[in-house]
C-alpha atoms as a PDB file:
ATOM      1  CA  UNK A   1     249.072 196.412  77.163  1.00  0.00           C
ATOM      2  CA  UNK A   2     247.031 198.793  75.151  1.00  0.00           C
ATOM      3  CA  UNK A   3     245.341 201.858  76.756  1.00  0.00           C
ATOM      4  CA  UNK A   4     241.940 200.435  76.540  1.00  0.00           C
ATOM      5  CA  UNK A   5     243.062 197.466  78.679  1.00  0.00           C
ATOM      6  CA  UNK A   6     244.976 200.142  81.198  1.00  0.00           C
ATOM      7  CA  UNK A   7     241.973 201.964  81.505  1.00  0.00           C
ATOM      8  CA  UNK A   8     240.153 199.097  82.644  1.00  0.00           C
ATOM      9  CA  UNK A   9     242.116 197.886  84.896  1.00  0.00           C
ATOM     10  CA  UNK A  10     241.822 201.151  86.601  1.00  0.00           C
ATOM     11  CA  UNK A  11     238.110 201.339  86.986  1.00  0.00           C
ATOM     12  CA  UNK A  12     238.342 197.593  88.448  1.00  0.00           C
ATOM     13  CA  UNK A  13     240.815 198.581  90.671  1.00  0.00           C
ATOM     14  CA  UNK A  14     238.813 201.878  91.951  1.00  0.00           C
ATOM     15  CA  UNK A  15     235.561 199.366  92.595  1.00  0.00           C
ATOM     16  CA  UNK A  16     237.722 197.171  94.662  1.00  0.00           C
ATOM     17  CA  UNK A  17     238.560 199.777  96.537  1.00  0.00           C
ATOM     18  CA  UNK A  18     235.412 201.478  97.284  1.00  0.00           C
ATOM     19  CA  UNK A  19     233.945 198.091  98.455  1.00  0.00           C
ATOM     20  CA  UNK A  20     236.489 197.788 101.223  1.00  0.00           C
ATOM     21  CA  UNK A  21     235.550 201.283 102.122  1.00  0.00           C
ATOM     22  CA  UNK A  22     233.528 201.111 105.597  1.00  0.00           C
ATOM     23  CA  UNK A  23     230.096 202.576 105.440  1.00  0.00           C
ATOM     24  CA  UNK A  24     229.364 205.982 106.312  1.00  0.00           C
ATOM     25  CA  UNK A  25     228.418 207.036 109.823  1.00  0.00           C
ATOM     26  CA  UNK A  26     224.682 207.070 110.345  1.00  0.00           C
ATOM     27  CA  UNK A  27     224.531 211.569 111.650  1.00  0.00           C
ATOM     28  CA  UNK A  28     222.374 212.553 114.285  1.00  0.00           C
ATOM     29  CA  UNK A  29     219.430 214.810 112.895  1.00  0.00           C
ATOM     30  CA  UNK A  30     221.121 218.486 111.905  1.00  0.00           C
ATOM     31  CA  UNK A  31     219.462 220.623 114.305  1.00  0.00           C
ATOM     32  CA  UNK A  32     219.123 217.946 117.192  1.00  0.00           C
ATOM     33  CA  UNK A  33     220.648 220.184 119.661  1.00  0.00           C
ATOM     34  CA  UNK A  34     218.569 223.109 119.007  1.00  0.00           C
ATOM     35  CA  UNK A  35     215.446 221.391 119.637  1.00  0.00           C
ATOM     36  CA  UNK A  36     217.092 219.715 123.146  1.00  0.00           C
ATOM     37  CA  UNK A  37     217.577 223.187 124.060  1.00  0.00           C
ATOM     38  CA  UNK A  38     214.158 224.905 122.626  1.00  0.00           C
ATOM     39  CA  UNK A  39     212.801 221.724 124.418  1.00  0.00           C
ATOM     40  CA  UNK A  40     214.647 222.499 128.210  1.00  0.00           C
ATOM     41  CA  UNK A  41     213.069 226.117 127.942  1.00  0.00           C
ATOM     42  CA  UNK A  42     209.768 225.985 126.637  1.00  0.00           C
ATOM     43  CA  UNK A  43     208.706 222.868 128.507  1.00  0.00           C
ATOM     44  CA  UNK A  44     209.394 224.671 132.503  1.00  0.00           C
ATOM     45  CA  UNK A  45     206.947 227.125 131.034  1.00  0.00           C
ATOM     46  CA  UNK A  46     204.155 224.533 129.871  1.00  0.00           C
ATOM     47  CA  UNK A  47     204.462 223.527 133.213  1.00  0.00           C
ATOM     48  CA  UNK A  48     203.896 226.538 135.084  1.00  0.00           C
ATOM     49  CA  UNK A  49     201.046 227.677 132.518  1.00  0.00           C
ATOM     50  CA  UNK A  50     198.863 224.518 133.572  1.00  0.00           C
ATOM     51  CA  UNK A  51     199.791 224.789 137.051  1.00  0.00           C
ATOM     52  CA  UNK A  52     199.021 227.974 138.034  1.00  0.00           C
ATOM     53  CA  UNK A  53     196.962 229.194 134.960  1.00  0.00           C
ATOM     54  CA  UNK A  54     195.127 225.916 133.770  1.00  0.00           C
ATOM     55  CA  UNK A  55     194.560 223.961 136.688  1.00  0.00           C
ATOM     56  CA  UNK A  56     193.133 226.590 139.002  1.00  0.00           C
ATOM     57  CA  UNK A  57     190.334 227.264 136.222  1.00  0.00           C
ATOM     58  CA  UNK A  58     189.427 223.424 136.031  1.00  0.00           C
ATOM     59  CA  UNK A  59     189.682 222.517 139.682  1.00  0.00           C
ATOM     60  CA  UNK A  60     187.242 226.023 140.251  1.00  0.00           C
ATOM     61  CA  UNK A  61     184.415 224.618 137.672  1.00  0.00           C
ATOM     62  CA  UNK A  62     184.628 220.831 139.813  1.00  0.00           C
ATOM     63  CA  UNK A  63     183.893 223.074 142.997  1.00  0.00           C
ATOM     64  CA  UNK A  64     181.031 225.293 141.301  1.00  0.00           C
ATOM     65  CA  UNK A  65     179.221 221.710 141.289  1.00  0.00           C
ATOM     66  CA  UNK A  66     179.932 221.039 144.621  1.00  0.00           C
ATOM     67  CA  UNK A  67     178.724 221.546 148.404  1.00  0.00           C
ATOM     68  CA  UNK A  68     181.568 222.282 150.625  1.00  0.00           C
ATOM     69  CA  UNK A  69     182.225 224.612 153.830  1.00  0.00           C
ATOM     70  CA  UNK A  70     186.425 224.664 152.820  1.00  0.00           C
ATOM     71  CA  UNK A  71     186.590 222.747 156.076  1.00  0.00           C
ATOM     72  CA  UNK A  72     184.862 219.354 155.471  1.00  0.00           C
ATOM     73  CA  UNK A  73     186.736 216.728 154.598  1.00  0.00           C
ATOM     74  CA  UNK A  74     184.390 215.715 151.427  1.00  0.00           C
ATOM     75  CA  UNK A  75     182.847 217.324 149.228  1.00  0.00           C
ATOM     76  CA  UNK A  76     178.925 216.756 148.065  1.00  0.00           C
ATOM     77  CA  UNK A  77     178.267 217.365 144.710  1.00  0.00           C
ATOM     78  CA  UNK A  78     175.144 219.374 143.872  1.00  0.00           C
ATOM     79  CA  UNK A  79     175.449 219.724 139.941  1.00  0.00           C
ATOM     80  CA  UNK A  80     174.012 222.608 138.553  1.00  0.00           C
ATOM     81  CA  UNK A  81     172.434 223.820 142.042  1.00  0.00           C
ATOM     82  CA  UNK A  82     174.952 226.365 142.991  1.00  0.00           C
ATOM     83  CA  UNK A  83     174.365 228.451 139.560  1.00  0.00           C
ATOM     84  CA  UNK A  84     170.659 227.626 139.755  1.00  0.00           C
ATOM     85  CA  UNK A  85     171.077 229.477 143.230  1.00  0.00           C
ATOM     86  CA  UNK A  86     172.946 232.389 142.245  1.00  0.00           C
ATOM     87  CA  UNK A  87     170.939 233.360 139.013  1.00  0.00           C
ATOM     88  CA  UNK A  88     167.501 233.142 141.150  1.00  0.00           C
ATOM     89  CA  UNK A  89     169.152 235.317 143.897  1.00  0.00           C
ATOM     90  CA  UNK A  90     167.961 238.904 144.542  1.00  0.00           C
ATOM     91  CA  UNK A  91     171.286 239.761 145.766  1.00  0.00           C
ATOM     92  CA  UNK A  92     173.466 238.401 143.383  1.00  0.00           C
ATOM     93  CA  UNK A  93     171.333 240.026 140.509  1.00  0.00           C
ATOM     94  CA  UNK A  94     172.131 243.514 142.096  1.00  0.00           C
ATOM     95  CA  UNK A  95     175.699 242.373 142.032  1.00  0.00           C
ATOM     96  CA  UNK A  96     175.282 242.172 138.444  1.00  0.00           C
ATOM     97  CA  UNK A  97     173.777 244.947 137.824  1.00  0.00           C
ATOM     98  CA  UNK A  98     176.387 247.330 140.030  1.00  0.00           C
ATOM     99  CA  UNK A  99     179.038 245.573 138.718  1.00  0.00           C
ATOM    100  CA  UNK A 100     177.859 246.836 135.182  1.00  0.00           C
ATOM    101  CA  UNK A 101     177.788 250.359 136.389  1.00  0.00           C
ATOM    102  CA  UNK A 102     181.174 250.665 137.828  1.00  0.00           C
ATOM    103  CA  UNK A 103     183.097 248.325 134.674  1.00  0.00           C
ATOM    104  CA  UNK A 104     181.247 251.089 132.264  1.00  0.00           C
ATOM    105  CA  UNK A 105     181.958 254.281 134.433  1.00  0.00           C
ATOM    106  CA  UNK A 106     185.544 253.291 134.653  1.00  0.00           C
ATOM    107  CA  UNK A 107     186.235 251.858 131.535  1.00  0.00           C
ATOM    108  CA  UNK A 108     184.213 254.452 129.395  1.00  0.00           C
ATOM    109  CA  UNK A 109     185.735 257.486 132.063  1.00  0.00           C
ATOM    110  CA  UNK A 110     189.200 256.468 131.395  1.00  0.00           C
ATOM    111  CA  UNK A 111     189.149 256.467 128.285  1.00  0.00           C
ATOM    112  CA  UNK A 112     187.748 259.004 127.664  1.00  0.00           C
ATOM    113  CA  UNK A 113     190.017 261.214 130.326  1.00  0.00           C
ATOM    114  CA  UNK A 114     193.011 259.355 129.169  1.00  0.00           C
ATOM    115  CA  UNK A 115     192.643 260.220 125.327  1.00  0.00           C
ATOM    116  CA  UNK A 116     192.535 264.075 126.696  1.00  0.00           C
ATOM    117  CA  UNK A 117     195.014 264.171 128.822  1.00  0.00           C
ATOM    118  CA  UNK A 118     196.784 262.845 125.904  1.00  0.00           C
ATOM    119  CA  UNK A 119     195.969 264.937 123.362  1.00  0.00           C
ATOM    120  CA  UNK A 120     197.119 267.529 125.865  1.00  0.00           C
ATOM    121  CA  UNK A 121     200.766 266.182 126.723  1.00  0.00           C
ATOM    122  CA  UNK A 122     201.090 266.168 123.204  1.00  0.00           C
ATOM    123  CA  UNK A 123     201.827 269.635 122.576  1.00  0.00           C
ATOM    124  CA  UNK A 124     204.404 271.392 123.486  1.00  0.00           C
ATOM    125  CA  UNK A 125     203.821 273.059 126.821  1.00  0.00           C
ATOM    126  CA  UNK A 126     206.155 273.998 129.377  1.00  0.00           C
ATOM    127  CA  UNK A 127     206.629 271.791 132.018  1.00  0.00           C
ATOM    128  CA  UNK A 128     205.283 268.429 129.695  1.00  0.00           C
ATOM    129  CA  UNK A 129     207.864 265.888 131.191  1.00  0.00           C
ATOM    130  CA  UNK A 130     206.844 266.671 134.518  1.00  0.00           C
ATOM    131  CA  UNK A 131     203.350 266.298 134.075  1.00  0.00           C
ATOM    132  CA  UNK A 132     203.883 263.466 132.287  1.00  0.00           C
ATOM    133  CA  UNK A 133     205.268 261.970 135.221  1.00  0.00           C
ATOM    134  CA  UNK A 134     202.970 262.839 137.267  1.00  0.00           C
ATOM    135  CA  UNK A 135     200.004 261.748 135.148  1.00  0.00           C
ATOM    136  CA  UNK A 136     201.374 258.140 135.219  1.00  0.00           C
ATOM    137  CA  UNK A 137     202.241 258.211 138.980  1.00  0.00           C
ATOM    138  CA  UNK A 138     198.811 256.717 140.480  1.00  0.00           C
ATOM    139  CA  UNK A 139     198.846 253.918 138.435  1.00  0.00           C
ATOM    140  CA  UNK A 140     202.380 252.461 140.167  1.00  0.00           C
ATOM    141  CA  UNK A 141     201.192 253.431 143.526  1.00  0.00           C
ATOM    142  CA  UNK A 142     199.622 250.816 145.849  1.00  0.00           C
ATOM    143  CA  UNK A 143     195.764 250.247 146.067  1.00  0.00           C
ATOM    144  CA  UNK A 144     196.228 250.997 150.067  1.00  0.00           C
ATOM    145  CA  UNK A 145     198.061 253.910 149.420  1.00  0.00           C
ATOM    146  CA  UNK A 146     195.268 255.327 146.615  1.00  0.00           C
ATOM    147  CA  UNK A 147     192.734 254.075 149.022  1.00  0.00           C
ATOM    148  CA  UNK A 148     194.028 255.921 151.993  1.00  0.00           C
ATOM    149  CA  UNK A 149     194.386 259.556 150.251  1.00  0.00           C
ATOM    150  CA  UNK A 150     190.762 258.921 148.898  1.00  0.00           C
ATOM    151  CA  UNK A 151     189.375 258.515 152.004  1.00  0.00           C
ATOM    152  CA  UNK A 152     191.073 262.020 153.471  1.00  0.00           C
ATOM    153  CA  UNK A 153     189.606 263.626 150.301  1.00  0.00           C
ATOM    154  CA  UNK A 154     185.886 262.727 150.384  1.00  0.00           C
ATOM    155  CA  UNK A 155     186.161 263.078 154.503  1.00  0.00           C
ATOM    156  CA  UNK A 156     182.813 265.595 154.579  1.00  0.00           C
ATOM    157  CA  UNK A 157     184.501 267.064 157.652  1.00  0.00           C
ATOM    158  CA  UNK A 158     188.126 267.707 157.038  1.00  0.00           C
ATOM    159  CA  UNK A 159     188.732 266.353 153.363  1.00  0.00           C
ATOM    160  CA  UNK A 160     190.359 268.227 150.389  1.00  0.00           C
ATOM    161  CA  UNK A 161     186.885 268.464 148.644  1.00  0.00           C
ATOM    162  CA  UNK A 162     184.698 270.259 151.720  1.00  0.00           C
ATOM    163  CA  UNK A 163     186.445 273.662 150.427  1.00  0.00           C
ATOM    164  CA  UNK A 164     185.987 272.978 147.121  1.00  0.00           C
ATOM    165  CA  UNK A 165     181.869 272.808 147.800  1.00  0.00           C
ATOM    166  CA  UNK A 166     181.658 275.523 149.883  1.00  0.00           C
ATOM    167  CA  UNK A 167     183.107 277.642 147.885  1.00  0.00           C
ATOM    168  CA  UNK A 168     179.252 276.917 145.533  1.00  0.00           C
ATOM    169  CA  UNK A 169     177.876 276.738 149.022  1.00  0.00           C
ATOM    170  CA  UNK A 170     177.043 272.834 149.325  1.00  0.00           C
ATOM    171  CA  UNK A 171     177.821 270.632 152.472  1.00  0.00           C
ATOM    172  CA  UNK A 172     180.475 267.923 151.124  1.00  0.00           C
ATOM    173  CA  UNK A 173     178.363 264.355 150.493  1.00  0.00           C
ATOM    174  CA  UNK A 174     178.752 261.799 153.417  1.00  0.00           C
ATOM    175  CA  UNK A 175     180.810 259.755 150.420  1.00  0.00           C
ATOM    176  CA  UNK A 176     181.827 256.408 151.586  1.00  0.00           C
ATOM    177  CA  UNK A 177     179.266 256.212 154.124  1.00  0.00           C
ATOM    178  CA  UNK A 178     176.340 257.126 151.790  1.00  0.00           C
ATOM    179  CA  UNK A 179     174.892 254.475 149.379  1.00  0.00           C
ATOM    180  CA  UNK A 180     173.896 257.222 146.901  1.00  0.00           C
ATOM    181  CA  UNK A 181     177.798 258.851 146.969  1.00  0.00           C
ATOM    182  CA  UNK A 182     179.554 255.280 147.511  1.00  0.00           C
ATOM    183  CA  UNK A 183     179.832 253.879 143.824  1.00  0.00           C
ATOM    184  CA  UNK A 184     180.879 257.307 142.351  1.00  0.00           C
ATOM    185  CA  UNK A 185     183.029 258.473 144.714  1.00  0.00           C
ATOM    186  CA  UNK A 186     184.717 254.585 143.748  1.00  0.00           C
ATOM    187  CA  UNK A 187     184.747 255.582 140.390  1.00  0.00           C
ATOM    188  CA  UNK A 188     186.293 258.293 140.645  1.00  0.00           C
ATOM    189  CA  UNK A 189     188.923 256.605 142.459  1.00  0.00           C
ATOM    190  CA  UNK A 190     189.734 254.312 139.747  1.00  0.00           C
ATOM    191  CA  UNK A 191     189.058 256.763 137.091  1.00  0.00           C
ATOM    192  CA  UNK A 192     192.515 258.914 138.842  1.00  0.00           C
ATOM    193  CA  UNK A 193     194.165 255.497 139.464  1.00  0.00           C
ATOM    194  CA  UNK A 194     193.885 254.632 135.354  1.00  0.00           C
ATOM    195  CA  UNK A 195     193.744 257.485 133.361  1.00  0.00           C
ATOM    196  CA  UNK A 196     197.360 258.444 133.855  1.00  0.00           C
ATOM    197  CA  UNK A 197     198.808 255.131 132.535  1.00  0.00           C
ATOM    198  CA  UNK A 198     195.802 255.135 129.194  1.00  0.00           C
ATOM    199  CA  UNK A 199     197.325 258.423 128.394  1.00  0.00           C
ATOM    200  CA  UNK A 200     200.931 257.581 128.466  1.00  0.00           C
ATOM    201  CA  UNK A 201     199.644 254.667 126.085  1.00  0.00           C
ATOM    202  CA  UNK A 202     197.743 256.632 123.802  1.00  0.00           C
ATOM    203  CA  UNK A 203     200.430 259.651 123.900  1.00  0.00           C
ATOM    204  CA  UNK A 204     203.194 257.001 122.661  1.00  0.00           C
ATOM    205  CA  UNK A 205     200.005 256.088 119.831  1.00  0.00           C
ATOM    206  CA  UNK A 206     199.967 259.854 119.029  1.00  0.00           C
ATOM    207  CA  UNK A 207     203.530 260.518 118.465  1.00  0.00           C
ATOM    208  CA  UNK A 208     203.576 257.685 116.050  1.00  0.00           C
ATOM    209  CA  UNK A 209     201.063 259.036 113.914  1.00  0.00           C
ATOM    210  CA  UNK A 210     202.410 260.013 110.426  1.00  0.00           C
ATOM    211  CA  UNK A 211     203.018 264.066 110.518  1.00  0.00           C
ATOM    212  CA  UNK A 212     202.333 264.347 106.584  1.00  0.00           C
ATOM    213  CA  UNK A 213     198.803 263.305 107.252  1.00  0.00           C
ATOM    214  CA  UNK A 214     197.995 266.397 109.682  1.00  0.00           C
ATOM    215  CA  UNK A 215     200.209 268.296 107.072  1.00  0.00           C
ATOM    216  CA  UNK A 216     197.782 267.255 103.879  1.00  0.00           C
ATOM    217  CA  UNK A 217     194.713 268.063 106.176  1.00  0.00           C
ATOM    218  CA  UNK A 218     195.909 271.282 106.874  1.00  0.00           C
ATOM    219  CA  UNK A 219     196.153 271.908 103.066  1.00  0.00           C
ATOM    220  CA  UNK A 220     192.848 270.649 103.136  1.00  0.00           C
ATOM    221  CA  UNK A 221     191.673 273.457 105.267  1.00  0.00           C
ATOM    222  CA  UNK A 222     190.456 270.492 107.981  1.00  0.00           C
ATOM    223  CA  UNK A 223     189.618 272.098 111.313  1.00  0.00           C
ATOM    224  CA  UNK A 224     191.128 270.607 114.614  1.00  0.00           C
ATOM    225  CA  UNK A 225     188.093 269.084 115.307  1.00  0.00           C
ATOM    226  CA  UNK A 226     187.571 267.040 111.793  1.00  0.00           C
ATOM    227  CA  UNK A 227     191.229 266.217 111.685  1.00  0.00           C
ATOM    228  CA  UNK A 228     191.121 264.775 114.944  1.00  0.00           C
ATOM    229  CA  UNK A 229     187.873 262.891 114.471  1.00  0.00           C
ATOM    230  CA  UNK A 230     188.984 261.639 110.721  1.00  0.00           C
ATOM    231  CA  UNK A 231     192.860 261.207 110.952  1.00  0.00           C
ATOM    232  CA  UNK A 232     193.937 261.126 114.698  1.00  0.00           C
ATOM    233  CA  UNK A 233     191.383 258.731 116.348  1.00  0.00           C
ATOM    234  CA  UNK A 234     191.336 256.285 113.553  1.00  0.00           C
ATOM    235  CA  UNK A 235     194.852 256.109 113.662  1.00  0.00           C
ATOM    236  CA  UNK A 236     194.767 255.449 117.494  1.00  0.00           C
ATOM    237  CA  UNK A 237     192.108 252.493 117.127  1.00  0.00           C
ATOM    238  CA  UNK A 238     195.143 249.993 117.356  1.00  0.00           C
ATOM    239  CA  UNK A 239     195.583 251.839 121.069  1.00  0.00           C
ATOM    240  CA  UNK A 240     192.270 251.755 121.900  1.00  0.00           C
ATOM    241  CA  UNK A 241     191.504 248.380 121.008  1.00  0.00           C
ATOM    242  CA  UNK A 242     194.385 246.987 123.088  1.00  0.00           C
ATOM    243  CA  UNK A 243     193.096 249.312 125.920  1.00  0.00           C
ATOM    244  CA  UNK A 244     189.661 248.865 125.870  1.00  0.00           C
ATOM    245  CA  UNK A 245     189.783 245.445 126.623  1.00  0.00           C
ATOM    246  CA  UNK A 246     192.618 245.368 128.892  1.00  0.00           C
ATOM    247  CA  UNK A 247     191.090 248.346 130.881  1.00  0.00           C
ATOM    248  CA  UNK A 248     187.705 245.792 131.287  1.00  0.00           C
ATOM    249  CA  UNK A 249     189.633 243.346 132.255  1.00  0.00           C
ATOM    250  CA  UNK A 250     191.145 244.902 135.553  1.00  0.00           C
ATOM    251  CA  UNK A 251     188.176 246.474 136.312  1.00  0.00           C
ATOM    252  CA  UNK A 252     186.438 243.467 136.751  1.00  0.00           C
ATOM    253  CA  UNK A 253     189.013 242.089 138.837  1.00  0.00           C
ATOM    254  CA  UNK A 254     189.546 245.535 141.362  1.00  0.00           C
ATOM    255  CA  UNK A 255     189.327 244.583 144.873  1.00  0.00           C
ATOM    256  CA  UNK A 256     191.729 246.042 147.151  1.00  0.00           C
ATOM    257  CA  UNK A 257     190.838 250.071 146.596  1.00  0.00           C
ATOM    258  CA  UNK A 258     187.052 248.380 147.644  1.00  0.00           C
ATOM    259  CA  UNK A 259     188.144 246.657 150.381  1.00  0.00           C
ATOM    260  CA  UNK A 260     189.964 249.366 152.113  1.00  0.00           C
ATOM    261  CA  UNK A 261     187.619 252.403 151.059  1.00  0.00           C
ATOM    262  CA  UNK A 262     184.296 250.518 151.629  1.00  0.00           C
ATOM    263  CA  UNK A 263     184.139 247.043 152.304  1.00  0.00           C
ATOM    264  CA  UNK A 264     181.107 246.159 149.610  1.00  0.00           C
ATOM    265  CA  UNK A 265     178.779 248.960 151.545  1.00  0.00           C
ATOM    266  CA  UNK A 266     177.546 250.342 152.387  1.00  0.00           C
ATOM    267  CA  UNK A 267     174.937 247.669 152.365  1.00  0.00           C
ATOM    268  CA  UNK A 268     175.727 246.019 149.120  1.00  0.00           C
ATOM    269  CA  UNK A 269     175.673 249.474 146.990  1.00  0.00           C
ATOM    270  CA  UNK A 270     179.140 248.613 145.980  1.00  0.00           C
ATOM    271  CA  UNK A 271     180.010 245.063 145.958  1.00  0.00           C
ATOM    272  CA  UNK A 272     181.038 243.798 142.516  1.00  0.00           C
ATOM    273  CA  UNK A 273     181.452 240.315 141.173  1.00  0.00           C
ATOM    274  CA  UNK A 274     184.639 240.006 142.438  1.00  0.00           C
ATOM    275  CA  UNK A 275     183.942 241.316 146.365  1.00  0.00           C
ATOM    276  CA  UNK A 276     180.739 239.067 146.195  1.00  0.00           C
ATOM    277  CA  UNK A 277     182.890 236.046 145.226  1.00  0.00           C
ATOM    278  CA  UNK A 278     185.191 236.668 148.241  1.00  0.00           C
ATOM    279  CA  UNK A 279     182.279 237.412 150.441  1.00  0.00           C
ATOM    280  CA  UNK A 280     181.057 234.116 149.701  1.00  0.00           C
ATOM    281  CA  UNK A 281     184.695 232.198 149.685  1.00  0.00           C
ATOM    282  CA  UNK A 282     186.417 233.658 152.931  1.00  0.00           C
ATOM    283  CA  UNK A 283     183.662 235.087 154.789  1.00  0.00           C
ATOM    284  CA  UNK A 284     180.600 232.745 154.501  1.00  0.00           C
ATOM    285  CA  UNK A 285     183.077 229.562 153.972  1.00  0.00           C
ATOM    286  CA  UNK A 286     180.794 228.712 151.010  1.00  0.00           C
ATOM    287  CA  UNK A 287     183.070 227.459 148.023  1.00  0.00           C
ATOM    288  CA  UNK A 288     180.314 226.163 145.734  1.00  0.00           C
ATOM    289  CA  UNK A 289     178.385 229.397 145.110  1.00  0.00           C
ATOM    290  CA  UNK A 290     181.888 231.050 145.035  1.00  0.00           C
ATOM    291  CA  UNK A 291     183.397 228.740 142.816  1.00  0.00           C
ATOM    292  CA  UNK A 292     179.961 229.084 140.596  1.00  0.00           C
ATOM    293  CA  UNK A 293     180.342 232.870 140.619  1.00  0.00           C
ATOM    294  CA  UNK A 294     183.887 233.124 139.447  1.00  0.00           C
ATOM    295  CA  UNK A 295     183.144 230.624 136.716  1.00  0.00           C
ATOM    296  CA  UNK A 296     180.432 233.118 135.891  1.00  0.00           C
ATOM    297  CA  UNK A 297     182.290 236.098 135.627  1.00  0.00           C
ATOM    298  CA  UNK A 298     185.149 233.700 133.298  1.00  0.00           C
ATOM    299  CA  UNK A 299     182.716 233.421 131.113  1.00  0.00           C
ATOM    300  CA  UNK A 300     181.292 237.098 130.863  1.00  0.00           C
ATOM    301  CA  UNK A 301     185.303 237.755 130.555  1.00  0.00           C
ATOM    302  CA  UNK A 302     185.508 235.215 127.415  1.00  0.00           C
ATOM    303  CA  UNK A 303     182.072 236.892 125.819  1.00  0.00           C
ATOM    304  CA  UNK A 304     183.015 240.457 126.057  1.00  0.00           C
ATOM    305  CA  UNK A 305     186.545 239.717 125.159  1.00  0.00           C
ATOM    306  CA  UNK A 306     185.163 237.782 122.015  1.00  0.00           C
ATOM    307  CA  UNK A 307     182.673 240.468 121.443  1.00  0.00           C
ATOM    308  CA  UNK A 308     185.234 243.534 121.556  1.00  0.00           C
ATOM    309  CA  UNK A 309     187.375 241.356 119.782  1.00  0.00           C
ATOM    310  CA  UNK A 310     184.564 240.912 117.092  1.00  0.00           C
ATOM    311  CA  UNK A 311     183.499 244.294 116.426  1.00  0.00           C
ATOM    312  CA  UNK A 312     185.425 246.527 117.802  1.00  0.00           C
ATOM    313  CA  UNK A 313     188.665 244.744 115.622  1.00  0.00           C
ATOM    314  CA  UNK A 314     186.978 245.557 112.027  1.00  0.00           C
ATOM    315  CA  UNK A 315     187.321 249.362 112.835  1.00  0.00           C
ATOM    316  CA  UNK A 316     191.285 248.666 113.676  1.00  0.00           C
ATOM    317  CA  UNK A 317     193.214 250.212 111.266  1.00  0.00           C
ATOM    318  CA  UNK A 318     196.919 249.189 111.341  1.00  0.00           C
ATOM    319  CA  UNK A 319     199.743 250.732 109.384  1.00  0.00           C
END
């Protein structure tokens, strides 16, 4: 047999056997059991995002379009009524316009408090960690336990502050009792309660600021004051963003330092959106104009969130 004729035989022979072969194995898809188990942890959190986060919002705007006492067994729905109501109400318009007041005070106060007390910690002083600590320490305590020290403080007869104004020779203001003192001496509450925890923020911003910047100023011959205002804020507008909105956030939504200090009075000098909503929920059993007021404030939330978000983003520098 000649060696062409061998090596034919061998091919036929190889084709004969690769046709009894049995066919491959169909695989599973390669990363099957990654998604099975991306799959078993993301999807218990879906769940608990609609539930609680989702749901409430879209069961609240069906109620702002309803009539309903929280007791009756069905509900009458009134359409636009309940907002209709609320934006033609005397009342509710002052709620408005005091709940603008104390979101500014507080949110423009701390700020501005919190950037000093920062700039402060940030040199080296004796004593720093301990102030440190102490600056942050109102923002972990409890709004009954800020609520109660408040109220010994502004008490015109034995508080902390009657000294304090006699020493200029003024009679301590009747402060929670007084619609004139009410709102500031609030405030000021909430101005002690979150200035400590903006500083600790924007003290962690200011260590993180590049040293060879303040060291080419210097060369410069830049002044404290024009370093600070050219290189030190602009590099903390990534803080202040982030606080700035988070800071408006919570303010809208204080209640508990109100509810223990004042109560919404007196009168109505210091019920905000969010007293007047409970007001109207748990007190006057009315869940349509409560329900229409929350949806309210959501969407004052969204717009000033968008807005911030907006304008206040373009003059973020990041590193």
């Amino acid at each position: 047999m000649s060696a062409v004729d061998a090596r034919a035989g061998a091919r036929s022979a190889d084709t004969v056997g690769a046709g009894d072969r049995p066919p491959p194995r169909r695989r599973r898809p390669r990363h099957l059991r990654e998604y099975l188990l991306f799959l078993a942890f993301i999807v218990p959190n879906f769940f608990f995002v609609i539930v609680f986060a989702y749901w409430p919002v879209i069961y609240n705007a069906y109620l702002s379009l309803t009539s309903w006492n929280m007791l009756a067994p069905v509900k009458e729905f009134v359409g636009l009524t309940n907002y209709t109501d609320l934006l033609t109400d005397g009342d509710f318009l002052g709620t408005l316009r005091i709940t603008v007041i104390f979101v500014l005070g507080i949110v423009l106060g701390s700020m501005v408090l919190g950037l000093a007390i920062a700039v402060l910690l940030n040199e080296k002083l004796i004593g720093r960690g301990f102030v440190r600590t102490m600056a942050f320490a109102p923002h972990i305590l409890s709004g009954a336990a800020i609520g109660t020290i408040w109220l010994f403080i502004f008490d015109p007869n034995y508080g902390l502050l009657r000294p304090i104004f006699g020493v200029v020779g003024l009679a301590s203001p009747n402060w929670m009792t007084s619609s004139k003192w009410a709102l500031p001496g609030l405030i000021i509450v909430y101005l002690w309660k979150n200035m400590g925890f903006i500083a600790t923020v924007y003290l962690a911003g200011l260590q993180n600021v590049p040293r060879d910047l303040y060291e080419a100023a210097a060369i410069d011959g830049s002044g404290p004051w024009h370093t600070f205002r050219k290189i030190t804020f602009p590099m903390l507008s990534p803080v202040t963003f982030f606080l700035v909105i988070t800071t408006t956030i919570g303010t809208f939504q204080a209640f508990d330092i109100i509810a223990l200090m004042t109560g919404g009075g007196p009168g109505n000098s210091t019920t905000i959106l969010s007293w007047f909503i409970y007001q109207q929920a748990f007190k006057a059993f009315d869940a349509g104009h409560a329900a229409a007021a929350a949806m309210l404030m959501f969407v004052v939330l969204i717009i000033i969130t968008a807005l911030q978000a907006r304008f206040l983003e373009r003059k973020v520098h990041y590193r």
